[in-house]
Protein backbone atom coordinates (compact mmCIF):
# COMPACT_ATOMS: atom_id res chain seq x y z
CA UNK A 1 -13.41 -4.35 9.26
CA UNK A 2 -9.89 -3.21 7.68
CA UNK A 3 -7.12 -1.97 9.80
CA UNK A 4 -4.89 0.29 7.89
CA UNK A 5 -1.23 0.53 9.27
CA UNK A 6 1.24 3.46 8.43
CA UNK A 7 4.63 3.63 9.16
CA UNK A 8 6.46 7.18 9.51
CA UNK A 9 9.77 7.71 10.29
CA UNK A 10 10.87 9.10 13.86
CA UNK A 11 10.77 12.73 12.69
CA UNK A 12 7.29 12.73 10.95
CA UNK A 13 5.94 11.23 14.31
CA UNK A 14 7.85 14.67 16.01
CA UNK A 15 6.64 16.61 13.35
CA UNK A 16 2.53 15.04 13.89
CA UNK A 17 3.02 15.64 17.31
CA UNK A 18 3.94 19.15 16.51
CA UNK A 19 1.10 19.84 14.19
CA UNK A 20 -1.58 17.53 16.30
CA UNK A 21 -2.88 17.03 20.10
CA UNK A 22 -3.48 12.97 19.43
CA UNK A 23 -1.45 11.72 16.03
CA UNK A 24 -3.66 8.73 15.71
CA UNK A 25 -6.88 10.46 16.27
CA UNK A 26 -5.71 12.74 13.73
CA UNK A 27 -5.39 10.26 11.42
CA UNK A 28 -8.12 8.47 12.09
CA UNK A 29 -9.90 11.70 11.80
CA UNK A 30 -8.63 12.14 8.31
CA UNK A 31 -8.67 8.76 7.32
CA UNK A 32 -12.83 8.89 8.71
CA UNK A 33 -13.55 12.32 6.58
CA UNK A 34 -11.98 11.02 3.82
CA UNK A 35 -14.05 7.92 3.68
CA UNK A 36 -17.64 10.05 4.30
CA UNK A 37 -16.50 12.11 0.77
CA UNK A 38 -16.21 9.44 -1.31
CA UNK A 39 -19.30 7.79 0.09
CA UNK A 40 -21.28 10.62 -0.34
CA UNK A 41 -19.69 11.08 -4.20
CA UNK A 42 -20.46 7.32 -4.80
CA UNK A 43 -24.22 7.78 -3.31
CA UNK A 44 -24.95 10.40 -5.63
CA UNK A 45 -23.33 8.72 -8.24
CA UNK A 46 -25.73 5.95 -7.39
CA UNK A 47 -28.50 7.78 -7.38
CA UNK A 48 -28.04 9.54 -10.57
CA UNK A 49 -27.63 6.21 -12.27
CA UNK A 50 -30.64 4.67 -11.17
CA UNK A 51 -32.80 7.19 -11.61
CA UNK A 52 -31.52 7.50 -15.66
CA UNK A 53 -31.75 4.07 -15.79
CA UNK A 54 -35.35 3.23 -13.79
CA UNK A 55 -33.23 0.66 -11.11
CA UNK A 56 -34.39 0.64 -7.48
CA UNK A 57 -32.19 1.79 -5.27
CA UNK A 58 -30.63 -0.30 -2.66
CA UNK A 59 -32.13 -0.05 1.48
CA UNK A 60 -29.21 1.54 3.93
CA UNK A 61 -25.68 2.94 2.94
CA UNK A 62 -24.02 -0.52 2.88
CA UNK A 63 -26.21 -2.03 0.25
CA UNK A 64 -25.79 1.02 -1.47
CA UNK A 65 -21.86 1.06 -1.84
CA UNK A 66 -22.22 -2.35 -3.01
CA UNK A 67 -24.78 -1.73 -5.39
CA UNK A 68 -22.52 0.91 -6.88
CA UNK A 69 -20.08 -1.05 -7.27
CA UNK A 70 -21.76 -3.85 -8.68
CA UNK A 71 -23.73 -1.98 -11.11
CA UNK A 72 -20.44 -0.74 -12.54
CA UNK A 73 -21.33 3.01 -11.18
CA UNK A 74 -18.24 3.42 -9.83
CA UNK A 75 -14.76 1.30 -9.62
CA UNK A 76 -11.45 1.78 -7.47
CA UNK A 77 -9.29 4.38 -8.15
CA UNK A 78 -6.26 2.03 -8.27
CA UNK A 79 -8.56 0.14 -11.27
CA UNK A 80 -9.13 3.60 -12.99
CA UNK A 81 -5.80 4.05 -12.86
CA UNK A 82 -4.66 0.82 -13.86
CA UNK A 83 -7.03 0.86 -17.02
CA UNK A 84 -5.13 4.68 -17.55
CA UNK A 85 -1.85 3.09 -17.89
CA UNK A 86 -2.37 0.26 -19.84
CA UNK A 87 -4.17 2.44 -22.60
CA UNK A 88 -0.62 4.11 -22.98
């Protein structure tokens, strides 16, 4: 499992604690919701692949996030974006 650190300076942490009861779960919150959109998006994805293209679809949400992946479905954004600049 990853841990993610971020640093803020003294003044975002006041201005978090301003805005939210519990600055880590509010990030973890965020960090959590943002994770279930793009694994929804890459499911779908998935799914709309293999179905075009007759492939079985992998068992459990794991195995389908790889499959995604592997198949080429989808790719990181920091790839995408990579592949984006070097075209220029």
């Amino acid at each position: 499992m990853a841990e993610i650190k971020v640093t803020v300076t003294d003044t975002q942490t006041k201005c978090l604690e301003y805005a939210a009861y519990s600055v880590q779960t509010w990030c973890d919150n965020a960090i959590h919701n943002r994770a279930a959109v793009a694994q929804e998006e890459i499911i779908a994805k998935l799914v709309a692949h293999c179905n075009a293209n007759n492939i079985a679809i992998a068992t459990g949400v794991d195995a389908q996030i790889t499959q995604a992946y592997t198949l080429k479905v989808v790719d990181t954004a920091k790839n995408i974006s990579d592949a984006i600049e070097f075209k220029e």
